[in-house]
Protein backbone atom coordinates (compact mmCIF):
# COMPACT_ATOMS: atom_id res chain seq x y z
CA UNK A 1 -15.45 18.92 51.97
CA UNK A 2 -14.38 21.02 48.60
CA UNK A 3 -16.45 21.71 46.01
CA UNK A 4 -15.62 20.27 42.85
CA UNK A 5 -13.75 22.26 40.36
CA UNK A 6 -15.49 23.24 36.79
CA UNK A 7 -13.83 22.16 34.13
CA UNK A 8 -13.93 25.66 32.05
CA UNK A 9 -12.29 28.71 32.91
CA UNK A 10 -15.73 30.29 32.85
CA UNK A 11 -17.33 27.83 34.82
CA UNK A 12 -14.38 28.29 37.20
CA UNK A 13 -14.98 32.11 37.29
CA UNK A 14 -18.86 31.90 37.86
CA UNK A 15 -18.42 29.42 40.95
CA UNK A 16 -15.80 31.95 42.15
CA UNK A 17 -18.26 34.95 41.35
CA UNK A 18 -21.51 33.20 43.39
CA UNK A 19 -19.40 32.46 46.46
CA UNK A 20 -17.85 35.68 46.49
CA UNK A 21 -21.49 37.54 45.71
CA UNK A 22 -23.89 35.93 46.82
CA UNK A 23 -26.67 38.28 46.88
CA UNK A 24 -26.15 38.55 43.05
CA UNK A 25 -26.64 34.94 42.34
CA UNK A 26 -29.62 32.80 41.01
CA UNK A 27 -29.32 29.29 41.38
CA UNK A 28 -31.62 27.30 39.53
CA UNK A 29 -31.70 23.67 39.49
CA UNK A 30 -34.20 20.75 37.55
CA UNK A 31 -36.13 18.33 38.95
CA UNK A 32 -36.45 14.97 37.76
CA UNK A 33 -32.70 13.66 37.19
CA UNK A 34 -31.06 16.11 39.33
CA UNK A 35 -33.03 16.75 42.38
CA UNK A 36 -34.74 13.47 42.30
CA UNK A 37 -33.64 10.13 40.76
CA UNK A 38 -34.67 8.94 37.69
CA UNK A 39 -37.47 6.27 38.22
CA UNK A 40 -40.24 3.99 35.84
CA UNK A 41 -43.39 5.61 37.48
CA UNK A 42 -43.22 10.20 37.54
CA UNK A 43 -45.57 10.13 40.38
CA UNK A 44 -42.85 8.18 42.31
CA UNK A 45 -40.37 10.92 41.74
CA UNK A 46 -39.07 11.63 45.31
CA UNK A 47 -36.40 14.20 46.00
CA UNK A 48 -32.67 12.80 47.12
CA UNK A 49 -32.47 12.77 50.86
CA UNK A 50 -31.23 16.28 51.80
CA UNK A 51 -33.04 18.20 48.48
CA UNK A 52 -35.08 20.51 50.44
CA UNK A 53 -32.48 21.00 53.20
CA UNK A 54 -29.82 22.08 50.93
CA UNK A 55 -32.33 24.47 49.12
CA UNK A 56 -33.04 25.67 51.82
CA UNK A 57 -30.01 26.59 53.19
CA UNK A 58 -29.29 28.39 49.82
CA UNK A 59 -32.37 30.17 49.87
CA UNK A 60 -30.76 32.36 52.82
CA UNK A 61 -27.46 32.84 51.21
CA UNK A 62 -27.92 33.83 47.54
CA UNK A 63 -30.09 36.17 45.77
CA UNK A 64 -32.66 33.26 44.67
CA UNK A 65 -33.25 29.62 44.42
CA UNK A 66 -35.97 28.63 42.03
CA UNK A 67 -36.87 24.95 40.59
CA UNK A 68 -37.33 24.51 36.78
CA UNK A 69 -38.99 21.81 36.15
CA UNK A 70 -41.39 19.98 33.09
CA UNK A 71 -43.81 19.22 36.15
CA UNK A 72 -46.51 21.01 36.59
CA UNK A 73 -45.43 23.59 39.32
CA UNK A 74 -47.83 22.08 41.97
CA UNK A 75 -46.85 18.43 41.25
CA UNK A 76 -43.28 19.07 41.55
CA UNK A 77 -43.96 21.42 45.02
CA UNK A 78 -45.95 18.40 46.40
CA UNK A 79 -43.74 15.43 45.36
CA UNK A 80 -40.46 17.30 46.58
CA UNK A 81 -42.06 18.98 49.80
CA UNK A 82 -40.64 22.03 48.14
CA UNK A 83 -43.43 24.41 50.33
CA UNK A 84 -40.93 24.07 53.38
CA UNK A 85 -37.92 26.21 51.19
CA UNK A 86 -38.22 30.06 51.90
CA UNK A 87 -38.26 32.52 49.06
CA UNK A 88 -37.94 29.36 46.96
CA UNK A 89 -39.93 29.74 42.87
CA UNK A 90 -40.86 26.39 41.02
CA UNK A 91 -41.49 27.23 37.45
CA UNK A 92 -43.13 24.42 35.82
CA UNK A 93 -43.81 23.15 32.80
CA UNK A 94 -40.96 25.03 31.74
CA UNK A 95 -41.74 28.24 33.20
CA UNK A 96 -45.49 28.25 31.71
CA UNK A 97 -46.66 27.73 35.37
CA UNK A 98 -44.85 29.77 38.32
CA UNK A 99 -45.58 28.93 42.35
CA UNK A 100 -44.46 31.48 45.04
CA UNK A 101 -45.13 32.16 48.73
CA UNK A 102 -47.94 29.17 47.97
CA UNK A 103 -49.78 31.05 44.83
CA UNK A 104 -50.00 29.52 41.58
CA UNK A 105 -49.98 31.33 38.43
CA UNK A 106 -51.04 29.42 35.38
CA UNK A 107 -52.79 29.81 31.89
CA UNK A 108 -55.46 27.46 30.94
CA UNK A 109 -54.03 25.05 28.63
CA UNK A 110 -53.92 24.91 25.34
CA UNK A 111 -56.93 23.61 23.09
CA UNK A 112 -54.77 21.49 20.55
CA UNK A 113 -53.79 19.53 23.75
CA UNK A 114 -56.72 18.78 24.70
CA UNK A 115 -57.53 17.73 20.94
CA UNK A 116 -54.29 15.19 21.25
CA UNK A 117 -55.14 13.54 24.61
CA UNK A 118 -57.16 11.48 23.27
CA UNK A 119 -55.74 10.74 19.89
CA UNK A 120 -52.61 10.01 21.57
CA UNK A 121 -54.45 7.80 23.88
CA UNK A 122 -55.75 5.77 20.94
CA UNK A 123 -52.15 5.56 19.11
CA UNK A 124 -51.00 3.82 22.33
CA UNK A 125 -53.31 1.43 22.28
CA UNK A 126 -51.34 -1.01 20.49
CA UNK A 127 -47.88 0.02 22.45
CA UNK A 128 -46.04 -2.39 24.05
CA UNK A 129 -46.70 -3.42 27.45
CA UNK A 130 -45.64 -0.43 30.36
CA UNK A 131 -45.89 2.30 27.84
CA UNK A 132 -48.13 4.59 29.24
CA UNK A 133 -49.26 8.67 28.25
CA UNK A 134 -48.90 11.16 31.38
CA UNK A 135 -51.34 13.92 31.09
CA UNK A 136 -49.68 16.81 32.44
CA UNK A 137 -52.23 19.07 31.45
CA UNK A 138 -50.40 21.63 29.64
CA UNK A 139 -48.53 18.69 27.87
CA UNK A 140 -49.09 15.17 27.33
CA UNK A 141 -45.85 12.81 28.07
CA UNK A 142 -44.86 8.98 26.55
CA UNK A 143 -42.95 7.18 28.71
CA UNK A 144 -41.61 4.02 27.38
CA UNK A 145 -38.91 3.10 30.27
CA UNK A 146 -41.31 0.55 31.78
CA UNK A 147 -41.28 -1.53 28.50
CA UNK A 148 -39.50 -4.43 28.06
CA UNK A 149 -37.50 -2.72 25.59
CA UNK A 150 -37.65 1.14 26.44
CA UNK A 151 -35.29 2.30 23.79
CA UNK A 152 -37.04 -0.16 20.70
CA UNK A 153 -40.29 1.59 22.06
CA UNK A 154 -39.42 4.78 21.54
CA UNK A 155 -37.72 4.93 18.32
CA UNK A 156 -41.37 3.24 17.21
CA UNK A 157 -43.53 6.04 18.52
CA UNK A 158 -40.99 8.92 17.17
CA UNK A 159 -42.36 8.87 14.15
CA UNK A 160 -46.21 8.62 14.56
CA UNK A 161 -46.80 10.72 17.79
CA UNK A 162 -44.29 13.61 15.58
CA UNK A 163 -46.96 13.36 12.94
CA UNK A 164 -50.23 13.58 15.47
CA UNK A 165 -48.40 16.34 17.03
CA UNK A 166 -47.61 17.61 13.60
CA UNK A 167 -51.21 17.93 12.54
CA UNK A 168 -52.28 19.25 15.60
CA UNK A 169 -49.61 22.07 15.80
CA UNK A 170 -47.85 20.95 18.27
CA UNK A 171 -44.43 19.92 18.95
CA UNK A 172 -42.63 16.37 20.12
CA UNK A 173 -39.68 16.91 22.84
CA UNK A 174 -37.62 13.48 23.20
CA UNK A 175 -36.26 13.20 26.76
CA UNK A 176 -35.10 10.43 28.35
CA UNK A 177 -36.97 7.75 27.90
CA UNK A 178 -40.02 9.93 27.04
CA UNK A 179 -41.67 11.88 23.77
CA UNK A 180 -43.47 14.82 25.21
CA UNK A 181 -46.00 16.77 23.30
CA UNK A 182 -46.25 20.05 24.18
CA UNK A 183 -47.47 23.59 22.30
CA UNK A 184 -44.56 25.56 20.61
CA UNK A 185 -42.77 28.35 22.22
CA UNK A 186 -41.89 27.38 25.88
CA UNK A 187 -38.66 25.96 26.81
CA UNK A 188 -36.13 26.40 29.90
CA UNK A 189 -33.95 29.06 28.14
CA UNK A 190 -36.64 31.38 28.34
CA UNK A 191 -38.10 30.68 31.75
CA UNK A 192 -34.32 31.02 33.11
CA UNK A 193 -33.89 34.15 30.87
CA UNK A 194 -36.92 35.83 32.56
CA UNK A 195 -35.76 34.74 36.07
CA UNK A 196 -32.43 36.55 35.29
CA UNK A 197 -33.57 39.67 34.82
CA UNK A 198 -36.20 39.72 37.01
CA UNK A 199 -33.87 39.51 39.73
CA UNK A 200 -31.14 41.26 37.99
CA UNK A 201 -28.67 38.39 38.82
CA UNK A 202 -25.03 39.23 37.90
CA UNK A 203 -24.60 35.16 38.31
CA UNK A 204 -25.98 32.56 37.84
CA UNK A 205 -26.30 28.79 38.25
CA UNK A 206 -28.03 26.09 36.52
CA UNK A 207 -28.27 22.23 37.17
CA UNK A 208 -30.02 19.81 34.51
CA UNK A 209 -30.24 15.90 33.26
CA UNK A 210 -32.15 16.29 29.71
CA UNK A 211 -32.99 17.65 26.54
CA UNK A 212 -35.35 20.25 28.43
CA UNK A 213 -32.42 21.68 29.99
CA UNK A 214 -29.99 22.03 26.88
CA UNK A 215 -31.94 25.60 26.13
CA UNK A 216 -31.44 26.25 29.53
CA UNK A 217 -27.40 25.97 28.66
CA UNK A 218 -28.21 27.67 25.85
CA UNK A 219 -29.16 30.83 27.98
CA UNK A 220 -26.18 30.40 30.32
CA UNK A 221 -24.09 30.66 27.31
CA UNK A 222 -25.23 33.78 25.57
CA UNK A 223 -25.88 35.74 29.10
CA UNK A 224 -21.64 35.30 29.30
CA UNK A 225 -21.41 36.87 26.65
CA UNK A 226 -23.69 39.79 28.02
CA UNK A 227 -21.16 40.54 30.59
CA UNK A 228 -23.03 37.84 33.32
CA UNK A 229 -21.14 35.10 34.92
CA UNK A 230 -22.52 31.75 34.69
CA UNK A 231 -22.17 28.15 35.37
CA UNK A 232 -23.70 24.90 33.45
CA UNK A 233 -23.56 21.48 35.91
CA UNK A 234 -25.50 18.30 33.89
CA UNK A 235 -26.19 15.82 35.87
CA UNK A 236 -25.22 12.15 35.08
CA UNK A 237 -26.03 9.33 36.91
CA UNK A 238 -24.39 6.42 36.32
CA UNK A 239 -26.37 3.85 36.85
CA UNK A 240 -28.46 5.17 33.70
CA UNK A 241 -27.16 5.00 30.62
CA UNK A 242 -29.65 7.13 28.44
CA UNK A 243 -28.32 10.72 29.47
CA UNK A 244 -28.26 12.79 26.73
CA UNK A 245 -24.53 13.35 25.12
CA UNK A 246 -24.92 17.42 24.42
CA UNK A 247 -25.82 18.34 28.12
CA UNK A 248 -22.88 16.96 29.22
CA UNK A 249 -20.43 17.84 26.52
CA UNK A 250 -21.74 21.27 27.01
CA UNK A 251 -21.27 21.44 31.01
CA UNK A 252 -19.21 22.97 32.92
CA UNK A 253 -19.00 20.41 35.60
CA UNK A 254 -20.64 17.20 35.78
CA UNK A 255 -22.31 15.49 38.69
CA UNK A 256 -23.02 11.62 39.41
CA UNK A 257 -26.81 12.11 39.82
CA UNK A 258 -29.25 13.87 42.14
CA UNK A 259 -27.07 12.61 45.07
CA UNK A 260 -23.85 14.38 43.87
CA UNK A 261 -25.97 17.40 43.34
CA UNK A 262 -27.43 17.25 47.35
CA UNK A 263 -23.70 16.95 48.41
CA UNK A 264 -22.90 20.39 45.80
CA UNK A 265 -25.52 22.08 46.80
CA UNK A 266 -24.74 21.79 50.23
CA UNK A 267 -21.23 22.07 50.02
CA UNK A 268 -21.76 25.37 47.78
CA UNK A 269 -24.06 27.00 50.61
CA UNK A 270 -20.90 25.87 53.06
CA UNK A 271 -18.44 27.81 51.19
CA UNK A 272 -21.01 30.90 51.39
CA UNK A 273 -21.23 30.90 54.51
CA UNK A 274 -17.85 30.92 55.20
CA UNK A 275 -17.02 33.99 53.17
């Protein structure tokens, strides 16, 4: 099979640049939405068939693979089975946490979140029915897609968990279908700006659904104009109909879900390893 063409003449260039140098590539890729489908329950968040298997066979033809994820690091490793990828990094909660070679590294979280877990708890007392908070340690997480009416539910909590999360110091990230509350500072741009030049990629590739992942974009766009070559792929399923307009309009190329992104993935480590 071909891989599907970018739309941009950078994106173009950058897909041309990995397959031609692979050594010099980092291909980073998110989680929930793009390796796994979106579903009610997080915990339920399994990986596509063939996630691991086409990370894997990455992992031996480019420079590195990692996972960026809002997960905590060890949740995503464990739901995705992401221990059996070699060389592979998961940075989660946006690159706060980082796993390799089965070590965790991880700061204790931060006290004004564990001041809002339980005022947040209390605020959601009167939810609707299916709204429920996801302690993610680091971060706290709303999810309203298991109401009745996700989308009525959310616009309701905007404004009152933005004011706990105000007064605490904090700040509110809208995804899809969630509010997150989360310290300042820490975002996908700069986890995927560290990974960059740690490796000293010369290309790079990065796959996202959400909000999270428009910094990410962000990144990709200012490192072209460093000199690096880079490539933005959103992720859009379309059997959902809450993916966020600025991801795509900002991508590249864009994929129907975390099944299109398997059958890239796989397709891109193909056209490696035929070079």
């Amino acid at each position: 099979m071909l891989l599907p063409e970018p739309t941009t003449v950078s994106g173009r260039s950058a897909l041309a640049d990995v397959i031609a140098e692979p050594a010099r590539a980092l291909i980073a890729v998110d989680y929930d939405g793009t390796l796994a489908p979106i579903v009610e329950r997080p915990e339920n968040a399994r990986p596509a068939p063939g996630a691991v298997q086409c990370l894997a066979a990455l992992a031996d033809r480019v420079g590195a693979v990692a996972v960026v994820s809002g997960r905590a690091a060890l949740d995503a490793v464990a739901l995705g089975g992401l221990d059996g990828v070699p060389r592979l990094q998961v940075l989660g909660h946006y690159g706060l946490e980082r796993w390799a070679d089965g070590r965790l590294e991880a700061p204790g979280p931060a006290a004004s979140v564990a001041l809002a877990r339980q005022r947040l708890a209390e605020l959601l007392l009167d939810a609707p029915a299916g709204v429920h908070l996801e302690d993610k340690h680091h971060s706290l997480v709303v999810h309203t897609r298991p109401a009745g009416d996700p989308a009525g539910a959310l616009v309701a909590l905007t404004a009152p968990v933005g004011r706990l999360a105000a007064e605490l110091g904090l700040e509110v990230v809208p995804g899809r279908m969630v509010l997150e509350v989360r310290p300042p500072g820490v975002d996908k741009g700069t986890a995927l700006r560290a990974l960059v030049a740690e490796r000293d990629s010369h290309a790079v590739v990065y796959i996202g659904d959400d909000v999270g992942d428009v910094p990410a974009f962000a990144v990709v766009d200012e490192l072209r104009h460093s000199g690096l070559a880079g490539l933005k792929i959103a992720s859009v399923d379309p059997a959902l109909d809450d993916a966020p307009r600025e991801l795509a309009a900002a991508a590249d190329l864009i994929l129907a879900g975390p099944a299109d992104v398997v059958t890239f993935l796989f397709e891109l480590a193909a056209a490696i390893g035929e070079v």
